[in-house]
Protein backbone atom coordinates (compact mmCIF):
# COMPACT_ATOMS: atom_id res chain seq x y z
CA UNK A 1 13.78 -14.51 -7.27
CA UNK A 2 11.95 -11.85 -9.20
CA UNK A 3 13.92 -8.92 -8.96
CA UNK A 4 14.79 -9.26 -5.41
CA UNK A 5 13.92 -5.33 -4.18
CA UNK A 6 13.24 -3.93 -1.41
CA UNK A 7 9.62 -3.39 -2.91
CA UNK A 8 9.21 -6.85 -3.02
CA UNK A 9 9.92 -7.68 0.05
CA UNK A 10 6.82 -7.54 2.27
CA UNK A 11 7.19 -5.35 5.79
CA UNK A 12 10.55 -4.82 7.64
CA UNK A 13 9.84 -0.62 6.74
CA UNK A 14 11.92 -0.16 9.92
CA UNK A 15 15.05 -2.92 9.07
CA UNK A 16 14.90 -1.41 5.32
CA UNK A 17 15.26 2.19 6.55
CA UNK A 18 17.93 1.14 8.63
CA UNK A 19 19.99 -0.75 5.64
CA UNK A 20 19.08 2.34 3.68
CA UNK A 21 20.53 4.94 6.42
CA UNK A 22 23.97 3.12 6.46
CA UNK A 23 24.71 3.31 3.03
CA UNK A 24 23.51 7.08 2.49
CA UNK A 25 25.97 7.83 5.14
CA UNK A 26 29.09 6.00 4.65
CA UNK A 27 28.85 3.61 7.28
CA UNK A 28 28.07 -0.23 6.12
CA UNK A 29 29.38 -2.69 8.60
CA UNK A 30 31.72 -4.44 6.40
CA UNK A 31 30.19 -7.69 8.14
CA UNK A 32 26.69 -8.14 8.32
CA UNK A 33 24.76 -10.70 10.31
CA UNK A 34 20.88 -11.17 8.51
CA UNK A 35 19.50 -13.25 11.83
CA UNK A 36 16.14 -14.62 10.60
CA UNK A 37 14.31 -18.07 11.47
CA UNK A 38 14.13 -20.75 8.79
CA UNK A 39 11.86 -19.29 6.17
CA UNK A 40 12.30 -15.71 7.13
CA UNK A 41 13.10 -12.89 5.26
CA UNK A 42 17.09 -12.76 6.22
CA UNK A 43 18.42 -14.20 2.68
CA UNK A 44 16.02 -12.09 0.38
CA UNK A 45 16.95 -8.66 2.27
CA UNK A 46 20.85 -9.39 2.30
CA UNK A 47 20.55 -9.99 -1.15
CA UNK A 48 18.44 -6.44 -1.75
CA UNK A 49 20.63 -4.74 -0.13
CA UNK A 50 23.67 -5.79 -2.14
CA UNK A 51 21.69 -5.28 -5.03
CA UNK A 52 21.01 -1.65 -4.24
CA UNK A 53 24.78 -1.00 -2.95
CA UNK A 54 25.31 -2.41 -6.83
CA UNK A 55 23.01 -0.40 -8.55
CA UNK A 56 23.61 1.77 -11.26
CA UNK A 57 20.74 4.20 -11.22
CA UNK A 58 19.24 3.52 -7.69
CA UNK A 59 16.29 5.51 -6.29
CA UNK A 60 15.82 6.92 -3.01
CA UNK A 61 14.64 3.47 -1.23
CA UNK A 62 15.72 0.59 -3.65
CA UNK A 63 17.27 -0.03 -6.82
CA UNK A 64 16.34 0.87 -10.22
CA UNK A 65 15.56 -2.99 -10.84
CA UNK A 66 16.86 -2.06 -15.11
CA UNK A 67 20.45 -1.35 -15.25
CA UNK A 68 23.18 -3.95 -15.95
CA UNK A 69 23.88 -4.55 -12.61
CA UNK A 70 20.06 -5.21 -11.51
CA UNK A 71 20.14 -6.89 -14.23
CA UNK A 72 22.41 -9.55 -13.06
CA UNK A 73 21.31 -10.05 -9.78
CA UNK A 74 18.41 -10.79 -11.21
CA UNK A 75 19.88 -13.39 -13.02
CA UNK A 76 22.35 -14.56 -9.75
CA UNK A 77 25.18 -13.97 -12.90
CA UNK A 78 26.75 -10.98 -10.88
CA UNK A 79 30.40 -11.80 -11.21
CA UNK A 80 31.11 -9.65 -8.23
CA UNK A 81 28.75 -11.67 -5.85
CA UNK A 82 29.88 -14.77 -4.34
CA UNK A 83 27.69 -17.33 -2.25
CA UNK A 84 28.70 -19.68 -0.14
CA UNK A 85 26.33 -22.06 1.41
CA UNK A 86 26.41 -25.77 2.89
CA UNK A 87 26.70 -28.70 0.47
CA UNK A 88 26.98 -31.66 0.46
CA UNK A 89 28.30 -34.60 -2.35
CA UNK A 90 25.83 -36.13 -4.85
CA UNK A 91 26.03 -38.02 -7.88
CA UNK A 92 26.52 -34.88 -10.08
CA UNK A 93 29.62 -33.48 -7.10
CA UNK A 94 30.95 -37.36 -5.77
CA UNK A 95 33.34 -35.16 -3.79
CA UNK A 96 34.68 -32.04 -2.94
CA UNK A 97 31.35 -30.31 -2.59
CA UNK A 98 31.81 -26.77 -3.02
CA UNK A 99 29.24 -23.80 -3.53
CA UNK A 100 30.67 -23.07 -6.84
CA UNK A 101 30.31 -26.56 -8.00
CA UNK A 102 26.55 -26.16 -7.54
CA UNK A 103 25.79 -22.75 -8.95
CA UNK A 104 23.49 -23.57 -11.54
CA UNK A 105 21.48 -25.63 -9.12
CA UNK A 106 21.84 -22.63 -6.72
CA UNK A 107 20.40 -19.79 -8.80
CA UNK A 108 17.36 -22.34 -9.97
CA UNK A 109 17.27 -22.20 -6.26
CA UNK A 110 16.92 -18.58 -5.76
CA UNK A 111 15.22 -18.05 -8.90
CA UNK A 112 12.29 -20.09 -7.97
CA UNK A 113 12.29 -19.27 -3.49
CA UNK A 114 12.28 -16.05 -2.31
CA UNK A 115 12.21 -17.61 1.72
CA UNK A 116 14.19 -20.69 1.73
CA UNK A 117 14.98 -23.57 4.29
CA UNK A 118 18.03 -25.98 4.14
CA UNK A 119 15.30 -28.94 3.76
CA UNK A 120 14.53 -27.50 0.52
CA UNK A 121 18.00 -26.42 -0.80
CA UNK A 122 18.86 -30.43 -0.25
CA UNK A 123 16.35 -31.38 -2.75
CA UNK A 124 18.01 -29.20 -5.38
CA UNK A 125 20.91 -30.24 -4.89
CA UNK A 126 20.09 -34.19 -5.51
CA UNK A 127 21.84 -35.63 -2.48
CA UNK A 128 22.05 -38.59 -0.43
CA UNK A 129 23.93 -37.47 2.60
CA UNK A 130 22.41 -36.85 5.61
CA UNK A 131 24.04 -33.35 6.25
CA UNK A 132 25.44 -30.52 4.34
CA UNK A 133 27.79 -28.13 5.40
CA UNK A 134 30.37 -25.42 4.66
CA UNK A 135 33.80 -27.45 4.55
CA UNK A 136 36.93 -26.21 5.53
CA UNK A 137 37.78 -26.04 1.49
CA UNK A 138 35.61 -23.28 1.08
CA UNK A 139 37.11 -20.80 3.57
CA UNK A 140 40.21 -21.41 0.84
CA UNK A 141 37.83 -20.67 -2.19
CA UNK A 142 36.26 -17.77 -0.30
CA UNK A 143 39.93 -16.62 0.61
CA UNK A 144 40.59 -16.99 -3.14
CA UNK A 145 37.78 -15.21 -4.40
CA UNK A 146 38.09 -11.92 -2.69
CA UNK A 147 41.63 -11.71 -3.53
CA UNK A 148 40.54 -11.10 -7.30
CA UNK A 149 39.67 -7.63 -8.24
CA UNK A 150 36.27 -6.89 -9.18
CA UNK A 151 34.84 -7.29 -12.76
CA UNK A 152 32.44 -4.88 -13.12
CA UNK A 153 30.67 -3.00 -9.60
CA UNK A 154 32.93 -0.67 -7.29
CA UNK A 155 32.25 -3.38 -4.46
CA UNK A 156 32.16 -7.05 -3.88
CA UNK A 157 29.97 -9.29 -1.53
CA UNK A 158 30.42 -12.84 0.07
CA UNK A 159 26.70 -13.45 1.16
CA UNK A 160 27.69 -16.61 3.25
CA UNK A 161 24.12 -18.69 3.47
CA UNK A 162 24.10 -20.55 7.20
CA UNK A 163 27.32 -19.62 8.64
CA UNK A 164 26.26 -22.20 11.59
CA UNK A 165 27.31 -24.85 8.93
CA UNK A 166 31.25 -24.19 8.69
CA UNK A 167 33.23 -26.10 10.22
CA UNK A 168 35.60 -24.83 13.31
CA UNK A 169 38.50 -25.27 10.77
CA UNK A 170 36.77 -22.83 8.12
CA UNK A 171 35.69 -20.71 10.73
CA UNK A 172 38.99 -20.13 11.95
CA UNK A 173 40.62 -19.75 8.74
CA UNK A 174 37.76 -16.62 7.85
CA UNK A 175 38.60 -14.33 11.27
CA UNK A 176 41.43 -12.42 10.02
CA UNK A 177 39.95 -11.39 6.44
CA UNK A 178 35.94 -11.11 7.91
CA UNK A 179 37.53 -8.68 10.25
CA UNK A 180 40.18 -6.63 7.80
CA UNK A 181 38.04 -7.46 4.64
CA UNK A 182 40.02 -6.11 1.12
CA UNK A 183 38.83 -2.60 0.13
CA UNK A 184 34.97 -2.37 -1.17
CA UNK A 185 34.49 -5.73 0.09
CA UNK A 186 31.29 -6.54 2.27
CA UNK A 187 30.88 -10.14 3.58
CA UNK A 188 26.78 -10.84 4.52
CA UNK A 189 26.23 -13.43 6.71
CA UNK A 190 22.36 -15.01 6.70
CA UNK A 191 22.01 -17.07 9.47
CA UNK A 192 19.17 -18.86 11.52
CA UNK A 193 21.10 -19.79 14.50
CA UNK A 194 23.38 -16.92 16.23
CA UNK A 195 24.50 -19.70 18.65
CA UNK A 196 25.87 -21.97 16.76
CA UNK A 197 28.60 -19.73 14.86
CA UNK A 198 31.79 -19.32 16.28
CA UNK A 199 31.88 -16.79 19.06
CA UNK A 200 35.08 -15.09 17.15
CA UNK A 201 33.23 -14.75 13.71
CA UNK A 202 29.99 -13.61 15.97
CA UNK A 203 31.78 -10.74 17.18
CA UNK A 204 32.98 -9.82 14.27
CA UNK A 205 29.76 -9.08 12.64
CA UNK A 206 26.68 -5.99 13.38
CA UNK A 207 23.45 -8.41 14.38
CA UNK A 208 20.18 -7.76 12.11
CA UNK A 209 17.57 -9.52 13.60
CA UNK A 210 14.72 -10.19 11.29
CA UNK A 211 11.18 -10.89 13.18
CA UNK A 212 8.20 -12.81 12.20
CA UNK A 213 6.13 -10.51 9.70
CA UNK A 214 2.40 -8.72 10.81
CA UNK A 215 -0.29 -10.06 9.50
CA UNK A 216 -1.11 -7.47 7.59
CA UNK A 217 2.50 -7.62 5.52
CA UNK A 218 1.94 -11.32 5.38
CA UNK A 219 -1.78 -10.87 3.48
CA UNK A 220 -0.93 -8.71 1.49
CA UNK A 221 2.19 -10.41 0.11
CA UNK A 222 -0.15 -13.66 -0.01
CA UNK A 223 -2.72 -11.99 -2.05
CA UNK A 224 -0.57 -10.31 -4.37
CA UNK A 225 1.12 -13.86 -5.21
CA UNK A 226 -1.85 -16.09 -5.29
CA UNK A 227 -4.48 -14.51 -7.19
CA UNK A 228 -7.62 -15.22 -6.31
CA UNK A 229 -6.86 -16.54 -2.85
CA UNK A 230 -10.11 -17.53 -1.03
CA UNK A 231 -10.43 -15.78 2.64
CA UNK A 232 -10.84 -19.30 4.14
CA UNK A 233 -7.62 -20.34 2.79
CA UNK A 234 -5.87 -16.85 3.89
CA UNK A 235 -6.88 -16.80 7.10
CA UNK A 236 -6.18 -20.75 7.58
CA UNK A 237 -2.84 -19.68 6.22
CA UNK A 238 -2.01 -16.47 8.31
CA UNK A 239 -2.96 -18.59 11.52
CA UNK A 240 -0.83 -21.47 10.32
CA UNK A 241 2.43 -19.50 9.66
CA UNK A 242 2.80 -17.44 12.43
CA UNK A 243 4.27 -14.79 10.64
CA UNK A 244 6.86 -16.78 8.50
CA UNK A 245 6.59 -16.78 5.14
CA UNK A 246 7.68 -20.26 4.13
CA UNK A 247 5.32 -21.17 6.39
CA UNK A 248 2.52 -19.67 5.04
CA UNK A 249 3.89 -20.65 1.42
CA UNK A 250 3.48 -24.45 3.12
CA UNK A 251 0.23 -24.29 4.49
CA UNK A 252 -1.15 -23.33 0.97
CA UNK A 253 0.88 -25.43 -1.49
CA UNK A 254 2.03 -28.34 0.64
CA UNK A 255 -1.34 -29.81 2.83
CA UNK A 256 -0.46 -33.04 0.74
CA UNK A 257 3.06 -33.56 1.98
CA UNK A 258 1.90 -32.13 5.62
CA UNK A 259 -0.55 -34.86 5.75
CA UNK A 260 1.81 -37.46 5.01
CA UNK A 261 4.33 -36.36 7.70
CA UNK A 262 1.39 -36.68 10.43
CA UNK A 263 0.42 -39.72 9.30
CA UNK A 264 4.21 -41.06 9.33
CA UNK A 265 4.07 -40.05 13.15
CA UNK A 266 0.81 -41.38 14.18
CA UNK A 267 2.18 -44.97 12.55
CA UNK A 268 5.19 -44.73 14.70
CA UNK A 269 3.35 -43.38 17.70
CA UNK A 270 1.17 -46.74 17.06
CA UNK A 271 3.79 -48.79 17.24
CA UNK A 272 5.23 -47.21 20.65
CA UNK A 273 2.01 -47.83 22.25
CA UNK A 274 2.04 -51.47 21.53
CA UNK A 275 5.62 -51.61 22.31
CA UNK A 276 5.51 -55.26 23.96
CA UNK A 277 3.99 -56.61 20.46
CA UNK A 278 5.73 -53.91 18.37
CA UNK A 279 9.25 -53.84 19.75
CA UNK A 280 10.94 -56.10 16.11
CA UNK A 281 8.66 -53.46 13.92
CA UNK A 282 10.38 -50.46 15.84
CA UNK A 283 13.64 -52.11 15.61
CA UNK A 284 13.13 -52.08 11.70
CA UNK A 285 11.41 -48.68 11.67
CA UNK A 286 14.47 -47.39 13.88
CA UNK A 287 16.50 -48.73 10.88
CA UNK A 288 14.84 -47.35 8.10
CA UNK A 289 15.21 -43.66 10.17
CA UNK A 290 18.68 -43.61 10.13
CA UNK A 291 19.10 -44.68 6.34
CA UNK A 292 17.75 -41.19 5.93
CA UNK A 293 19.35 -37.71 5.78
CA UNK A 294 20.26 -35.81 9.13
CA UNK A 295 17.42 -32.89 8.07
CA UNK A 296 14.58 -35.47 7.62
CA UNK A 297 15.47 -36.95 10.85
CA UNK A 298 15.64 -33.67 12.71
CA UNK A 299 12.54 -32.33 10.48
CA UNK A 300 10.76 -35.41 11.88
CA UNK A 301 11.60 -35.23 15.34
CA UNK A 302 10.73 -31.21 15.50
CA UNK A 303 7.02 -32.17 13.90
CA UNK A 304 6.53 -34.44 16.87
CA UNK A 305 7.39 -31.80 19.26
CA UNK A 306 4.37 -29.44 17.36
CA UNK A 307 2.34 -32.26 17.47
CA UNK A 308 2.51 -32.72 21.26
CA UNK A 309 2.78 -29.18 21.62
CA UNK A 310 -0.81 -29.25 19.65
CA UNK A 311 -2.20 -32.17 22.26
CA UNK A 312 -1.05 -29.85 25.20
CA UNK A 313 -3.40 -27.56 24.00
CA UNK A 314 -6.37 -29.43 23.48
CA UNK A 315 -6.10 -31.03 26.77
CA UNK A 316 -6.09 -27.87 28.39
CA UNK A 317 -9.06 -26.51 26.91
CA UNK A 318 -7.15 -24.13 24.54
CA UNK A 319 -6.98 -25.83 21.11
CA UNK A 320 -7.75 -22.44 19.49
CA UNK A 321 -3.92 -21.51 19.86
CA UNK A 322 -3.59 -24.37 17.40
CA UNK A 323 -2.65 -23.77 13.99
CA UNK A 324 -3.46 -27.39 12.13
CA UNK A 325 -5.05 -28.83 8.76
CA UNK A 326 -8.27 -30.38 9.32
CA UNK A 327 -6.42 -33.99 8.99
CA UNK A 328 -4.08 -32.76 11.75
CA UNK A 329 -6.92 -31.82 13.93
CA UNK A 330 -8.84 -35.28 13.90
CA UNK A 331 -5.09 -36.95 14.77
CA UNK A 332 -4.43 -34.51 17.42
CA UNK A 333 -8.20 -35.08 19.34
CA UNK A 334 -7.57 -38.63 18.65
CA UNK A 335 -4.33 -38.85 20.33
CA UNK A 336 -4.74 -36.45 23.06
CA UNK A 337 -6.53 -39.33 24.42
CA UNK A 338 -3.28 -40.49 25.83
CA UNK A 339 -1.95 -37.51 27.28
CA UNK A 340 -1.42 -35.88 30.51
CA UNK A 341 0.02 -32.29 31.70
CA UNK A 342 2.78 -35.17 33.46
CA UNK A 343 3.53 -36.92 29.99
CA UNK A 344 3.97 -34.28 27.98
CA UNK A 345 6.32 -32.54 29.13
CA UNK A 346 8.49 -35.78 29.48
CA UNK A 347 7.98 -36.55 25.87
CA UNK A 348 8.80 -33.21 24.75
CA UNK A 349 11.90 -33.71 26.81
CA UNK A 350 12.89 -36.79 25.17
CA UNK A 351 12.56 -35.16 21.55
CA UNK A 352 14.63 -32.49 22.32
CA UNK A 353 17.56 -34.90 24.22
CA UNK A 354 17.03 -36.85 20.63
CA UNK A 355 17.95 -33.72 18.38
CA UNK A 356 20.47 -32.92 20.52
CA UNK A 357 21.95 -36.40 20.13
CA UNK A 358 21.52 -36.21 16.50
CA UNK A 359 23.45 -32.65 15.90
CA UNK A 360 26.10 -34.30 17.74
CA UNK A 361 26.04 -37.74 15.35
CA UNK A 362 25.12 -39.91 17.77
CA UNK A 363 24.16 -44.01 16.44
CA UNK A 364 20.91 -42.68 14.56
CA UNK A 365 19.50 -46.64 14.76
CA UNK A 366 20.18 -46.22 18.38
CA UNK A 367 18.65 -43.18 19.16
CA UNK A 368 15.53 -43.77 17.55
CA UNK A 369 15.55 -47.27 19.00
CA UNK A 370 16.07 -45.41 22.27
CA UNK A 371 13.33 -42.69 21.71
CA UNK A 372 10.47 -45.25 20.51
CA UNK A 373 11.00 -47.29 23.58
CA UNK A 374 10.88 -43.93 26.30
CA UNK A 375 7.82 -42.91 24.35
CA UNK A 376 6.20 -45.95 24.32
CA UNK A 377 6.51 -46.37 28.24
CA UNK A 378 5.21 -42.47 28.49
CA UNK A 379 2.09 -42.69 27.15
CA UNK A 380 1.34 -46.20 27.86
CA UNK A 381 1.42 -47.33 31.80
CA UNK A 382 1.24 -51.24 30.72
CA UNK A 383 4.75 -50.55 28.68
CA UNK A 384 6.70 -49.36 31.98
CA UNK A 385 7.76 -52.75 33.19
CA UNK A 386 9.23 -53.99 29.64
């Protein structure tokens, strides 16, 4: 991240007034909840505001981004910031995975994202597993951590990165010291999923909720960092992100990749349809899903829900709500052809059951074997009696 300041954060005037007002009158929660979606602002504005509790020489409305401490974060060398974040074992960490283990990947990682996803983290870190999390080890380290004194800054941070990924066991093990933290000690929790934490560490923290950015905030922020940005592509890119970031980051770096993933679903979608002739090919298709990690699975199974949300639309005369690459729209009008306002809604149901399945590690060769054979009876009558 350059220089991860308030300035460079786009929008959020109100949230950033807010942060500001706590510290210039004493009264920082000493646990923080940053609730953003995926690709939101939530990390970059924890992190700016620890930076500007840090700072030596801080302004009225952000930090001097020059003194030793700025310096630092900066860097993601402050020795009195600690992150935590889900992990997971790789050739480089064969076990044990623990944040600290991966720090150098981790500040390439910041260095290089100012709005991250988990997805994206995974490739960093070079692993094969299907899931990361935060392991009931790291409670210990963060335990162990905030028991030191501080090295150089009157206050110390544990910016926790997807507190939905600890484990009930870590969880339980961080009540006592999230709520009765050691003096000068603030722990920042960035989350994307309030529901999934532990109710006892949820009410332990003050809720920040960080919304979707205006479109104005968004363009500008796009312009700034891509000069000479065509309007096309800016406005294909606004409409596209919906006011996330990442998002729009995606829709004007990663058509490529995009393209591939729709493609990947229109095969399989293929091969439902035909599901009489097709049923060995799913059963090997079914196999090759589950050899891959949990977030591909779930990142494939939550495109398929867009692109039926998509076909909804274009069957019912509103496709201008739609927010697709030109390669997306030709698979869309294609496939549309086999939908129904009675199907749809059936499908979508049968994603969601299979995500829901999948969080819970169900048989992944079973589930997708399962899916492909419900969607290949939904949107082809002649597959019902199979």
């Amino acid at each position: 991240m350059d220089k991860v300041l308030f300035s460079k954060i786009p929008g959020y005037s109100d949230l950033k007034g807010k942060l500001l007002d706590s510290h210039n009158s004493g009264r920082i929660g000493h646990a923080l909840l940053f609730l953003g979606e995926e690709g939101s602002a939530n990390l970059a504005l924890a992190i700016a505001f620890a930076q500007f509790i840090s700072c030596e020489n801080k302004g009225q409305n952000d930090s001097c981004g020059t003194c030793r401490s700025c310096v630092k974060f900066e860097k993601n060398v402050h020795p009195d910031v600690h992150f935590y974040y889900p992990t997971a074992t790789s050739k480089s960490v064969p076990k044990k995975a623990l944040s600290h283990l991966y720090a150098s990947q981790w500040r390439t990682f910041l260095n290089e994202n100012l709005f991250v996803s988990l997805s994206n983290w995974l490739l960093y870190m070079e692993s094969e597993q299907k899931e990361a999390i935060i392991p009931t080890d790291e409670s210990l380290q963060i335990i162990k951590d905030l028991s030191l004194k501080s090295f150089e800054s009157p206050f110390r941070f544990a910016i926790i990165w997807l507190p939905e990924k600890l484990n009930v066991q870590a969880s339980n093990r961080l009540l006592k010291i999230i709520e009765e933290p050691p003096k000068n000690v603030f722990f920042f929790l960035v989350s994307e999923n309030d529901e999934a934490i532990l109710p006892t560490i949820l009410s332990r923290t003050q809720i920040l909720r960080i919304g979707k950015m205006t479109s104005t905030d968004l363009s500008k922020w796009l312009k700034d960092t891509n000069p000479g940005l065509s309007e096309s592509d800016l406005t294909f890119a606004l409409k596209y992100a919906e006011g996330n970031p990442l998002n729009a980051s995606l829709a004007l770096n990663k058509d490529s990749e995009q393209i591939g993933v729709t493609e990947d679903f229109i095969a399989w979608a293929r091969l439902c349809y035909e599901l009489g002739k097709k049923l060995p090919d799913l059963i090997k298709w079914s196999e090759t899903m589950a050899g891959q990690k949990r977030n591909d699975q779930k990142d494939f199974l939550v495109y398929g829900m867009e692109f039926l949300r998509a076909g909804m639309l274009r069957i019912s005369d509103t496709s201008e709500l739609n927010h697709l690459y030109p390669e997306e729209e030709q698979h869309v009008s294609k496939f549309s052809a086999l939908l129904n306002t009675k199907n749809v809604p059936l499908l979508i149901d049968e994603i969601n059951s299979a995500i829901y399945n999948l969080e819970r590690n169900a048989n992944a060769k079973i589930l997708f074997l399962n899916l492909s054979v419900k969607f290949g009876k939904l949107i082809n009558p002649k597959n019902v009696n199979l």
